[in-house]
C-alpha atoms as a PDB file:
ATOM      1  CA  UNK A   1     -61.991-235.011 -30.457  1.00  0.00           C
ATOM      2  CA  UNK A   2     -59.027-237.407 -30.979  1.00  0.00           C
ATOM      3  CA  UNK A   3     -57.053-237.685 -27.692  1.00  0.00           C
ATOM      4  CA  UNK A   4     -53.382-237.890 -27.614  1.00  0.00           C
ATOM      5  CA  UNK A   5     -50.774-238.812 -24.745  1.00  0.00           C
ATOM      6  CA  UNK A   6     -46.998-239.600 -24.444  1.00  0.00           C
ATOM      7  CA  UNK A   7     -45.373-239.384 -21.061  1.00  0.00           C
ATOM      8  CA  UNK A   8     -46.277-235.451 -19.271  1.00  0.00           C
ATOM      9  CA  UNK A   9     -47.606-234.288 -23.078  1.00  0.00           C
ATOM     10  CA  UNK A  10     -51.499-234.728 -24.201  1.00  0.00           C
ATOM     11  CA  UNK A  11     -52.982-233.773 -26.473  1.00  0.00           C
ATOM     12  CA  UNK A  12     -56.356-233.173 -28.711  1.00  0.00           C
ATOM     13  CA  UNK A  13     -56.953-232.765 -32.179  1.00  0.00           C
ATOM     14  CA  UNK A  14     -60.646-232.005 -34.031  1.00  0.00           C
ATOM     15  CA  UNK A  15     -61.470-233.864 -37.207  1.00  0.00           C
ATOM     16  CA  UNK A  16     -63.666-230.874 -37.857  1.00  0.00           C
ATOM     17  CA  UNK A  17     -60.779-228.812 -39.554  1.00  0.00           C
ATOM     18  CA  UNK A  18     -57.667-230.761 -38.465  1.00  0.00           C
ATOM     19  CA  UNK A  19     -56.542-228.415 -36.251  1.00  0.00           C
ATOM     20  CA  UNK A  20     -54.718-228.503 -32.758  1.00  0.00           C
ATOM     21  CA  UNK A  21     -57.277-228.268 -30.371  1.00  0.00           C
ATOM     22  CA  UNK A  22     -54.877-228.368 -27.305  1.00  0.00           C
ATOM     23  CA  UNK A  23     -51.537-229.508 -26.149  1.00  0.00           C
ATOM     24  CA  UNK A  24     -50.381-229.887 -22.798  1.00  0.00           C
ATOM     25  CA  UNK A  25     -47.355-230.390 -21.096  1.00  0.00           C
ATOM     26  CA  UNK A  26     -47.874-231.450 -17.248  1.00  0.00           C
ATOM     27  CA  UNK A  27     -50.853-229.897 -16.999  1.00  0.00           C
ATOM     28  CA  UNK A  28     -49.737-226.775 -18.048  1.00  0.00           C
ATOM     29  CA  UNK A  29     -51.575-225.330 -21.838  1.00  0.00           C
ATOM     30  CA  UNK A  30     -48.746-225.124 -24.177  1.00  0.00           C
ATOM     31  CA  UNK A  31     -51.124-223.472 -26.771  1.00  0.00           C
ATOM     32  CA  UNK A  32     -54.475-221.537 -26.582  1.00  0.00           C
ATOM     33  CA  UNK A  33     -57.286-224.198 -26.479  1.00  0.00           C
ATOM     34  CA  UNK A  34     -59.699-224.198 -28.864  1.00  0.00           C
ATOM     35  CA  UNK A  35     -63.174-223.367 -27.611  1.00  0.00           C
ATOM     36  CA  UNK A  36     -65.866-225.929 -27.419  1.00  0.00           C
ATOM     37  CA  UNK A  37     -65.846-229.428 -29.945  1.00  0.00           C
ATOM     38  CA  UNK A  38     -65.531-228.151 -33.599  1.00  0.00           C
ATOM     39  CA  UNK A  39     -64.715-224.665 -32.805  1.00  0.00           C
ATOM     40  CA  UNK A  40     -61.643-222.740 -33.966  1.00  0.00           C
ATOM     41  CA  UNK A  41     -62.472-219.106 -32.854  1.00  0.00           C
ATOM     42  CA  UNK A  42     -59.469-216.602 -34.842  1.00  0.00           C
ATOM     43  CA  UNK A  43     -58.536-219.997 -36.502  1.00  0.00           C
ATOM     44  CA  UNK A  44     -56.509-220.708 -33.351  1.00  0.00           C
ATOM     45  CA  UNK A  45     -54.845-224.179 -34.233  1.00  0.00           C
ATOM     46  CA  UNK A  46     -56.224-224.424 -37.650  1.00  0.00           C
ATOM     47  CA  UNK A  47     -54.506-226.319 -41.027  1.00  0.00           C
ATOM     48  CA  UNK A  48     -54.678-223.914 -43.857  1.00  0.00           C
ATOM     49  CA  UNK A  49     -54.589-224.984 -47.098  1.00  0.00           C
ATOM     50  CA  UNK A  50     -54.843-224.941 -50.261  1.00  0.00           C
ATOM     51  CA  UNK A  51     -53.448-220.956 -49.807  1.00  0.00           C
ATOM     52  CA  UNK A  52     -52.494-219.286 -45.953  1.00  0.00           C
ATOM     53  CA  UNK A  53     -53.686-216.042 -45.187  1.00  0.00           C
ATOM     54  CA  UNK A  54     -55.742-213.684 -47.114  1.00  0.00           C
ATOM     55  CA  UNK A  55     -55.741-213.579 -51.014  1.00  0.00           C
ATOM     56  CA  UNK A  56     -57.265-210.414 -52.333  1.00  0.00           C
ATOM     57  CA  UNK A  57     -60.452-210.083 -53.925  1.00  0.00           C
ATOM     58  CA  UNK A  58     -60.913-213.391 -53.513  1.00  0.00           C
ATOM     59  CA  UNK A  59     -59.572-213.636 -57.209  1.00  0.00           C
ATOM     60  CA  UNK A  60     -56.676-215.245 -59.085  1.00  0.00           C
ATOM     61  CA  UNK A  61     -55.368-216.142 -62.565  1.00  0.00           C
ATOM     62  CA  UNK A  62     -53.500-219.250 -63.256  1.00  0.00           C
ATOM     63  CA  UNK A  63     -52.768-221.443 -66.323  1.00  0.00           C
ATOM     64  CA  UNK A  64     -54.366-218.608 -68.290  1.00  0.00           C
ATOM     65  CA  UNK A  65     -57.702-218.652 -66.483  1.00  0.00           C
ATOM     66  CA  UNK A  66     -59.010-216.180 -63.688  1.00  0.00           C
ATOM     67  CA  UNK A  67     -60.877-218.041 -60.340  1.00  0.00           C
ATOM     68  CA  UNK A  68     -62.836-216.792 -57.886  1.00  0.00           C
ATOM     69  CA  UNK A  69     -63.178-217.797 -54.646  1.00  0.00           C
ATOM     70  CA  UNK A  70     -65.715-216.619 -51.255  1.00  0.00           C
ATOM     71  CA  UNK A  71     -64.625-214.468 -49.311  1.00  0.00           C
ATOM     72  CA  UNK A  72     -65.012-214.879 -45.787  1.00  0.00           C
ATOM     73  CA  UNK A  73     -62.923-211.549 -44.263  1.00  0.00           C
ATOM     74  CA  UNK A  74     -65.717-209.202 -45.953  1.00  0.00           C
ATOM     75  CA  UNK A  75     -64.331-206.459 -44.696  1.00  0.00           C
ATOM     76  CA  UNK A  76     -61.021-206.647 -45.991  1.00  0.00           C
ATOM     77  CA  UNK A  77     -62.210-207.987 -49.137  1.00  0.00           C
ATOM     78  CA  UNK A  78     -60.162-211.362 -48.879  1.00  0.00           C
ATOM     79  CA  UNK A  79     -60.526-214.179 -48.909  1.00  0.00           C
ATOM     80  CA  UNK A  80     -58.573-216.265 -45.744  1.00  0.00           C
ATOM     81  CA  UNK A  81     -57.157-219.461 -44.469  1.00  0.00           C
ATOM     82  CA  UNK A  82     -58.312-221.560 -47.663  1.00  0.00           C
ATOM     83  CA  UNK A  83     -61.230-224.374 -47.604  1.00  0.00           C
ATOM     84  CA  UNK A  84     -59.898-226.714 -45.458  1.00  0.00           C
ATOM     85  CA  UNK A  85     -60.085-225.519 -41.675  1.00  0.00           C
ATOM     86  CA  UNK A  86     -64.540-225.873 -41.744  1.00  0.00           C
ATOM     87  CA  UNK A  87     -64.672-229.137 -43.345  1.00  0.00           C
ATOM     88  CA  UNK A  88     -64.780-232.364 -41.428  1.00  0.00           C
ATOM     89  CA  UNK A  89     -61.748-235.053 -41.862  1.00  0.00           C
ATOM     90  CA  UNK A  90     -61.203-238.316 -42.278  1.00  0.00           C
ATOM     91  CA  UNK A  91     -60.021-240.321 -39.260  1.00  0.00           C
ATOM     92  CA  UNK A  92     -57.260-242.553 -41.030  1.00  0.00           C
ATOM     93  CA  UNK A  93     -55.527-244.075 -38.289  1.00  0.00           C
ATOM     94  CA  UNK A  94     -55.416-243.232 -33.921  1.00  0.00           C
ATOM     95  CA  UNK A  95     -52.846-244.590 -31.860  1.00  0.00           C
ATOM     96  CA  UNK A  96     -52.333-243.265 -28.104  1.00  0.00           C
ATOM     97  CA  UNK A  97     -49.498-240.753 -29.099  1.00  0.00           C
ATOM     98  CA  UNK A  98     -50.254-240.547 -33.092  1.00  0.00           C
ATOM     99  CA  UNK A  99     -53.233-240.035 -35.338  1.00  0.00           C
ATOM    100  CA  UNK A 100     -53.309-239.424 -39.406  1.00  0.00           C
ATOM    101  CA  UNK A 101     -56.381-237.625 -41.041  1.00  0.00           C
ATOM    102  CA  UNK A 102     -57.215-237.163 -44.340  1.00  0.00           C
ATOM    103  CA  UNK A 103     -59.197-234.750 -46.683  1.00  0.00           C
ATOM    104  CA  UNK A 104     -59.819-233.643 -50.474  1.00  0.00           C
ATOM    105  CA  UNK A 105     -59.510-230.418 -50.160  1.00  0.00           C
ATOM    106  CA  UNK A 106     -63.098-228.815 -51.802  1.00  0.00           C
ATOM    107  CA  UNK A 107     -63.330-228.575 -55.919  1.00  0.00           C
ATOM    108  CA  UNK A 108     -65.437-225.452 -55.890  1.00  0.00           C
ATOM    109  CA  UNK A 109     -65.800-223.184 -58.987  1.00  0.00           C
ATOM    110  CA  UNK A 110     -63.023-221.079 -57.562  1.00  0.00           C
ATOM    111  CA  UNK A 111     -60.449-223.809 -56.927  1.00  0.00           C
ATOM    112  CA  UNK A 112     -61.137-226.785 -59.771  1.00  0.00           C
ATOM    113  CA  UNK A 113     -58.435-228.397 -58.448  1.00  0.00           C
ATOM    114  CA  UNK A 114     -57.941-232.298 -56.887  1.00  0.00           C
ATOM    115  CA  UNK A 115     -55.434-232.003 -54.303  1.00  0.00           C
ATOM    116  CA  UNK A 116     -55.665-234.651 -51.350  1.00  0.00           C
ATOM    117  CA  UNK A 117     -54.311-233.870 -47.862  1.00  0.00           C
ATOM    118  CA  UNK A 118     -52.886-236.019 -45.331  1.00  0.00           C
ATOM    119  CA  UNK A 119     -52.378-235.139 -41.591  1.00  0.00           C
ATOM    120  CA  UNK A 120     -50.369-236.469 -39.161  1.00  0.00           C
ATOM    121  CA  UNK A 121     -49.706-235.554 -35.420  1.00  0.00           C
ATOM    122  CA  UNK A 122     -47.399-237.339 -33.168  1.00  0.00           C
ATOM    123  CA  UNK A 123     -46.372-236.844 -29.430  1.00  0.00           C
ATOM    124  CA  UNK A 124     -43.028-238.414 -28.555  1.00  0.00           C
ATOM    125  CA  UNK A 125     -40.704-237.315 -25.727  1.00  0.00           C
ATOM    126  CA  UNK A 126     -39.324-233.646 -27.220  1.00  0.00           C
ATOM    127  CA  UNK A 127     -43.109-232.856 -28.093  1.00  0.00           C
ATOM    128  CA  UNK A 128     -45.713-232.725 -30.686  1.00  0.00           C
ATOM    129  CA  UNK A 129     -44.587-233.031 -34.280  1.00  0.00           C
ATOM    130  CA  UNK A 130     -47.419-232.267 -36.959  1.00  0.00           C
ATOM    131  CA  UNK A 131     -47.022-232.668 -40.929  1.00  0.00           C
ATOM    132  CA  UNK A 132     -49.215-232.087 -43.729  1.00  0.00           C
ATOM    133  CA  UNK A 133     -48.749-233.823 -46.872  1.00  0.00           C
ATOM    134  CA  UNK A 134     -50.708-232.332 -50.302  1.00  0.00           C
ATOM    135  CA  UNK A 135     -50.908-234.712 -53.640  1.00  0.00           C
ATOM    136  CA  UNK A 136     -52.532-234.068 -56.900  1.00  0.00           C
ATOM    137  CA  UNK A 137     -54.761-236.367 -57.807  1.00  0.00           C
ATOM    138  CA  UNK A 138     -55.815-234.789 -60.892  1.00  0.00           C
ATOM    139  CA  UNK A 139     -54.043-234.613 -64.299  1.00  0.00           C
ATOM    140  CA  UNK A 140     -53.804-230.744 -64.727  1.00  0.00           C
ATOM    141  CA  UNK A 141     -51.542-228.550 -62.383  1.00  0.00           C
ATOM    142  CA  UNK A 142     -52.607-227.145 -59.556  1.00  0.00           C
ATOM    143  CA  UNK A 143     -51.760-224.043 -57.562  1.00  0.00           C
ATOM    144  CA  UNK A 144     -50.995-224.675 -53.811  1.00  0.00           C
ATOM    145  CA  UNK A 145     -49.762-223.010 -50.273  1.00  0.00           C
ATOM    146  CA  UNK A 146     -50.288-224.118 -46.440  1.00  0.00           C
ATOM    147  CA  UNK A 147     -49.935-222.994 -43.109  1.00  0.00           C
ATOM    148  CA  UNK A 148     -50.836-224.456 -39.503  1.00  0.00           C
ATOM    149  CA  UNK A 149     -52.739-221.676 -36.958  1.00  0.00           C
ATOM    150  CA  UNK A 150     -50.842-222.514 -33.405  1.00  0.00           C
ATOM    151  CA  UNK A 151     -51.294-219.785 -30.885  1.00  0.00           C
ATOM    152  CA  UNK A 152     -48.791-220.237 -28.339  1.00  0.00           C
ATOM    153  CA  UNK A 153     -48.949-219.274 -24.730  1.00  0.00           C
ATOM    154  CA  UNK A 154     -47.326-216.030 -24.106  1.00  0.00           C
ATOM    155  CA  UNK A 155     -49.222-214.283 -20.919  1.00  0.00           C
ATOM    156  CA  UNK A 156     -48.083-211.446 -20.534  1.00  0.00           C
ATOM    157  CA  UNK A 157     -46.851-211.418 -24.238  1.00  0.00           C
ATOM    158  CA  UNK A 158     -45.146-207.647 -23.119  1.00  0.00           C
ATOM    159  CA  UNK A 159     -42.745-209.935 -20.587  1.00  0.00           C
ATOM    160  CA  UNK A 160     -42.128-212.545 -23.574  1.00  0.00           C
ATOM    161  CA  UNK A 161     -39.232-212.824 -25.472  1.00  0.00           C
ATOM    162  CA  UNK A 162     -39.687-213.367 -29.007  1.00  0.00           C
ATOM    163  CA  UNK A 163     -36.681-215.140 -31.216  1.00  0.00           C
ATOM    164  CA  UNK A 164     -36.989-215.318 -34.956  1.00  0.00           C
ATOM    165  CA  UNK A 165     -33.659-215.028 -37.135  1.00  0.00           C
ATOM    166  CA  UNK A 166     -35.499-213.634 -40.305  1.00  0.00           C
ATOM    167  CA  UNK A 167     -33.942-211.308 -42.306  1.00  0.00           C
ATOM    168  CA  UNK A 168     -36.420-209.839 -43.886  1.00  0.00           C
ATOM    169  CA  UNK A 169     -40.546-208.734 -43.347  1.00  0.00           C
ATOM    170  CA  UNK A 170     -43.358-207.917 -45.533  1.00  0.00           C
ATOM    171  CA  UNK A 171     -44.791-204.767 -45.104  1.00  0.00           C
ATOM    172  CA  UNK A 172     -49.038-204.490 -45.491  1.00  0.00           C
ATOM    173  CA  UNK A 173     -51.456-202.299 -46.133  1.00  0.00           C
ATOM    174  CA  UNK A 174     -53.229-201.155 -42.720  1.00  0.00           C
ATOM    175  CA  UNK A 175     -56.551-201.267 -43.916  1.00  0.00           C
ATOM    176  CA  UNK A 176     -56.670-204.831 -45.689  1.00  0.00           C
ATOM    177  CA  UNK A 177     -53.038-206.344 -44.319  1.00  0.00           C
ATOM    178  CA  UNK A 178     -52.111-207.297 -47.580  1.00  0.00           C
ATOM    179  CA  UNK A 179     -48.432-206.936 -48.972  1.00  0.00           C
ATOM    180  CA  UNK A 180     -47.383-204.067 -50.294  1.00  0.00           C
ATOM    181  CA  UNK A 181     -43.692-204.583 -50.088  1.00  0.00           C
ATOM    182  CA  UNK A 182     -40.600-206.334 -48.239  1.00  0.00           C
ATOM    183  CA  UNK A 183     -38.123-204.873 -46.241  1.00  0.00           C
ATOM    184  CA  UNK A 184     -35.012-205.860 -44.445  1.00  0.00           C
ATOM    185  CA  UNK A 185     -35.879-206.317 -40.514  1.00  0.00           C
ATOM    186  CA  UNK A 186     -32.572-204.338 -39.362  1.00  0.00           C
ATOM    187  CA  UNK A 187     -33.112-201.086 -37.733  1.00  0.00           C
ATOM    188  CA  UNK A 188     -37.086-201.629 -37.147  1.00  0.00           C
ATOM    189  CA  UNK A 189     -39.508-202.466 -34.766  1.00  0.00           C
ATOM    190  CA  UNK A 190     -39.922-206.043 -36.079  1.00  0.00           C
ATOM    191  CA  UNK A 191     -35.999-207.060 -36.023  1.00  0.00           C
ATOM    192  CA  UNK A 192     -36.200-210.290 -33.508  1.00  0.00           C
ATOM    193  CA  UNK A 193     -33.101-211.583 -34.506  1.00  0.00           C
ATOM    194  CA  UNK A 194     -30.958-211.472 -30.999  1.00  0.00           C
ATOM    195  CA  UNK A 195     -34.338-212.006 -28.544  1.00  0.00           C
ATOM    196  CA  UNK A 196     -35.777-209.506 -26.860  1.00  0.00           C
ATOM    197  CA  UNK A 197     -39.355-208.924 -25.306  1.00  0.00           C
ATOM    198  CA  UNK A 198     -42.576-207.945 -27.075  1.00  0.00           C
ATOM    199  CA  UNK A 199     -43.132-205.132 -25.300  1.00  0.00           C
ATOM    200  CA  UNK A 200     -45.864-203.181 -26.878  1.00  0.00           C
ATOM    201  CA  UNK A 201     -45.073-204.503 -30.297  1.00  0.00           C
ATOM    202  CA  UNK A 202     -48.041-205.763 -32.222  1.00  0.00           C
ATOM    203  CA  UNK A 203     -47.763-208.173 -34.827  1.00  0.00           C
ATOM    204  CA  UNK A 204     -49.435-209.614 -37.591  1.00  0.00           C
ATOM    205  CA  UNK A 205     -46.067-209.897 -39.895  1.00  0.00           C
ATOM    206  CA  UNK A 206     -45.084-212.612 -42.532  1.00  0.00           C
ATOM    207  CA  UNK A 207     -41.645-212.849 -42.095  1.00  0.00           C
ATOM    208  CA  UNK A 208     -39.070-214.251 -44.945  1.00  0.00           C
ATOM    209  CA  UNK A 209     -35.405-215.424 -45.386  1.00  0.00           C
ATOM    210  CA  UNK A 210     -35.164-217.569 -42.630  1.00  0.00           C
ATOM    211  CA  UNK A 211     -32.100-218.079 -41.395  1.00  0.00           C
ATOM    212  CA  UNK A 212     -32.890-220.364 -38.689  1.00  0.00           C
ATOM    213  CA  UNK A 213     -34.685-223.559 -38.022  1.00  0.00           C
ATOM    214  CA  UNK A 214     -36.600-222.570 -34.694  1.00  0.00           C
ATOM    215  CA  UNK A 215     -38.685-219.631 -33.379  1.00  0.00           C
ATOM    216  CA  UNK A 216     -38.990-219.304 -29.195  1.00  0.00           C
ATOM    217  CA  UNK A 217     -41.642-217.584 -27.899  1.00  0.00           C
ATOM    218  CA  UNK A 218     -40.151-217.765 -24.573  1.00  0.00           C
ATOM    219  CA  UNK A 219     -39.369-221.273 -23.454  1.00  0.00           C
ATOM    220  CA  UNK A 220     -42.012-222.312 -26.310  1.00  0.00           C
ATOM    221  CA  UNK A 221     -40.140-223.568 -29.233  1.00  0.00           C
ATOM    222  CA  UNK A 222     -41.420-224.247 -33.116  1.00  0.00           C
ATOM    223  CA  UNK A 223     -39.562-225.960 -35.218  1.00  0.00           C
ATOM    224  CA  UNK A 224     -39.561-225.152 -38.924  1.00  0.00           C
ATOM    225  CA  UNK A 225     -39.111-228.781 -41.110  1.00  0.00           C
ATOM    226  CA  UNK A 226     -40.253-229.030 -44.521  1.00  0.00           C
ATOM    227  CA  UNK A 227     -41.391-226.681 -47.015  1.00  0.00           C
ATOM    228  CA  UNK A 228     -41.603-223.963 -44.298  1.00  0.00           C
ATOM    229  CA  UNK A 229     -40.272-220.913 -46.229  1.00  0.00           C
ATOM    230  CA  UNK A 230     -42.443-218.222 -44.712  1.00  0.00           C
ATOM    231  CA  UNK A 231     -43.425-217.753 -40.818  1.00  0.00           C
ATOM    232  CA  UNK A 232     -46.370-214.830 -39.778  1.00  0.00           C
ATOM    233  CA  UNK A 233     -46.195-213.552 -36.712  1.00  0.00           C
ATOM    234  CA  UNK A 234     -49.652-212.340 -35.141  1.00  0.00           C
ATOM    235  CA  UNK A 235     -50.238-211.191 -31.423  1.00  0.00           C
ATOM    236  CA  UNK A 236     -54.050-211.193 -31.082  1.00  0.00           C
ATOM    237  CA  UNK A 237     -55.680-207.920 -28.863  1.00  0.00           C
ATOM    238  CA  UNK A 238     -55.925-209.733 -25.689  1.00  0.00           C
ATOM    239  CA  UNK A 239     -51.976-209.868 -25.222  1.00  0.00           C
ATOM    240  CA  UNK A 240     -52.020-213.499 -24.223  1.00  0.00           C
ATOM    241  CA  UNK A 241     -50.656-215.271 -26.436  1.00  0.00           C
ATOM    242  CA  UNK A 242     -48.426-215.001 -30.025  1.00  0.00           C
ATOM    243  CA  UNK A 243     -49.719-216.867 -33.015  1.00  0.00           C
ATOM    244  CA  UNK A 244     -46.530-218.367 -34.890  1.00  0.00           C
ATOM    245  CA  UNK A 245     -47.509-219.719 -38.170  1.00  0.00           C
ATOM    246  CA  UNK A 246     -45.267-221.735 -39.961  1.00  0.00           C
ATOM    247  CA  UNK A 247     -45.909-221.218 -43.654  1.00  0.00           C
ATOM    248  CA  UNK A 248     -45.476-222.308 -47.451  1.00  0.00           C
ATOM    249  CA  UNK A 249     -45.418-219.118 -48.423  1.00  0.00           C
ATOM    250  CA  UNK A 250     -46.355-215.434 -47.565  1.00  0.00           C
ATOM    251  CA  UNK A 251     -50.227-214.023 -47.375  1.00  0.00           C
ATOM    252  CA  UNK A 252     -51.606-213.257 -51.288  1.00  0.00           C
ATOM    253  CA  UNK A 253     -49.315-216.183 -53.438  1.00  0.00           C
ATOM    254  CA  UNK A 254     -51.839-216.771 -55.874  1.00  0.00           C
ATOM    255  CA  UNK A 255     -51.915-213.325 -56.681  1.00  0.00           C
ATOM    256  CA  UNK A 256     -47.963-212.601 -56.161  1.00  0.00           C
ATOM    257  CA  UNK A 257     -46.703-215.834 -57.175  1.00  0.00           C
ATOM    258  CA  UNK A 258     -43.927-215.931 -54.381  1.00  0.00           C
ATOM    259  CA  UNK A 259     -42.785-219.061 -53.732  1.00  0.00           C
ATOM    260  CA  UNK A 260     -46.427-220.290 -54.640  1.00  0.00           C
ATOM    261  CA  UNK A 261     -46.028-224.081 -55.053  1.00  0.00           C
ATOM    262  CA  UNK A 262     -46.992-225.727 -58.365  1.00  0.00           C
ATOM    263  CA  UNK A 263     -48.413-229.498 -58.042  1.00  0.00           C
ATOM    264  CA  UNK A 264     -47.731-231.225 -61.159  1.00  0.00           C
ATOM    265  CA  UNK A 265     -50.059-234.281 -61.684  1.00  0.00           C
ATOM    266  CA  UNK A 266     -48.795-236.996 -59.001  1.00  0.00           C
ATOM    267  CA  UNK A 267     -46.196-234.220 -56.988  1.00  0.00           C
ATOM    268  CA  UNK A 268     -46.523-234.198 -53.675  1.00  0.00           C
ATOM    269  CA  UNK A 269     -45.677-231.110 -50.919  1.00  0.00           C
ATOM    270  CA  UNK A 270     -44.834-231.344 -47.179  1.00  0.00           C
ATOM    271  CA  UNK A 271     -44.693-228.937 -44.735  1.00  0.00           C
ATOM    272  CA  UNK A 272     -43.891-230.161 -41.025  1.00  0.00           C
ATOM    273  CA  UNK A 273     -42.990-228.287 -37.870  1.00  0.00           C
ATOM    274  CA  UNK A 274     -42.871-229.240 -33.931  1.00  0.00           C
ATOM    275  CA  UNK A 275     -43.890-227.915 -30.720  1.00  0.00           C
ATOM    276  CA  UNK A 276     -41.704-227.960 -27.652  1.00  0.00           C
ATOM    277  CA  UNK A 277     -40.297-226.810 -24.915  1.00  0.00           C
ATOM    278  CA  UNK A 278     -36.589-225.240 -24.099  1.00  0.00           C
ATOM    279  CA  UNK A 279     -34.892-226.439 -21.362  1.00  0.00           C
ATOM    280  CA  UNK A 280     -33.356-223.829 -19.314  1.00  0.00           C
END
């Protein structure tokens, strides 16, 4: 693990996936902690990429040619979270509040592709701010989408309030979760616009047309920088906690196409958000 401290925050990130292992704020968990070195159980904290989410059937066609890739949710038949979050990273640089890590993301059959990553997470005063940076390396174009995994501390997540100016949801299938539709947020169950608590809602919603730069999941606040276009909500069974994932786009983009990104040879895409607190 790669330890990280600036004033009350800490923090600790695993090269084994990238992810956020912990963060800490005066000795108080900010986010669910990972459990055990190298584990990410329901990809709490993990970097996906190169797709967020589930892509159906594990299949795509792009540039003319259909790919396949393994599916790891066999019972939805999808394939989830990409290639990055089980492989191990490089350790690029470590500093006491800051550390960069780098991967090539996996040429498999499925995804031909050469697409490097780089990682950075930094602690400073206001928090922990975290951005992932994808190049082509290759000279053909390559399909590409990312997401980071925080689950933030929401106990009991009934009592939480939930903010998240989106104006509009995807609706999913219930027995795979995969889009079937969007719809416009106002006059349902998953309009989080003004605040209000999560009661007995349960989540696991991609939510579009942001119209604000920060969720709150009560005084926990995520900022949404660059190239975040998509956020899914989840709130896992045990009611402890609400996964906010800030995303490049929505679950099923190589299938869709929405707002799938296209590398060009040399491009480069960034998505960056940040973990805080609100001060009362």
């Amino acid at each position: 693990m790669i330890a990280l401290r600036h004033g009350p925050w800490s923090a600790t990130v695993d090269p084994h996936g990238g992810g956020l292992a912990t963060l800490v704020l005066d000795g108080n968990d900010v986010v669910v902690p990972q459990d055990g070195e190298g584990g990410h159980p329901a990809y709490r904290g993990a970097v996906l990429a190169p797709w967020p989410n589930r892509l159906e059937d594990g299949t795509y066609t792009f540039g003319g040619r259909t790919y396949e890739v393994p599916l790891n949710e066999p019972e939805g038949g999808t394939a989830l979270h990409g290639l990055v979050y089980d492989v191990d990273w490089e350790v690029v640089q470590a500093a006491a509040a800051a550390t960069r890590l780098q991967v090539e993301v996996p040429r498999i059959a499925g995804y031909p592709f050469s697409v490097r990553l780089d990682l950075t997470y930094v602690l400073s005063d206001a928090g922990l701010a975290a951005a992932l940076v994808a190049t082509n390396t290759g000279d053909v174009d390559a399909p590409y989408g990312s997401g980071f995994h925080p689950y933030l501390v929401a106990d009991p997540v009934a009592e939480t309030a939930l903010t998240l100016d989106a104006a509009r949801y995807v609706e999913t299938s219930q027995d795979r979760h995969l889009p079937t539709g969007t719809a416009a947020v106002s006059g349902t169950p998953y309009d989080f616009r003004e605040g209000r608590p999560l009661g007995d809602t349960v989540l696991d919603t991609p939510y579009g047309d942001l119209r604000a730069p920060v969720v709150e999941v009560g005084r926990i606040a995520v900022g949404l920088g660059a190239g975040v276009r998509w956020v899914q909500v989840y709130t896992p069974s045990d009611r402890r906690s609400v996964a906010v994932e800030p995303c490049s786009c929505p679950a099923n983009a190589f299938r869709s196409g929405t707002d799938l990104v296209v590398l060009r040879p040399g491009e480069q895409h960034t998505l960056a958000f940040t973990l805080s607190l609100r001060q009362d």
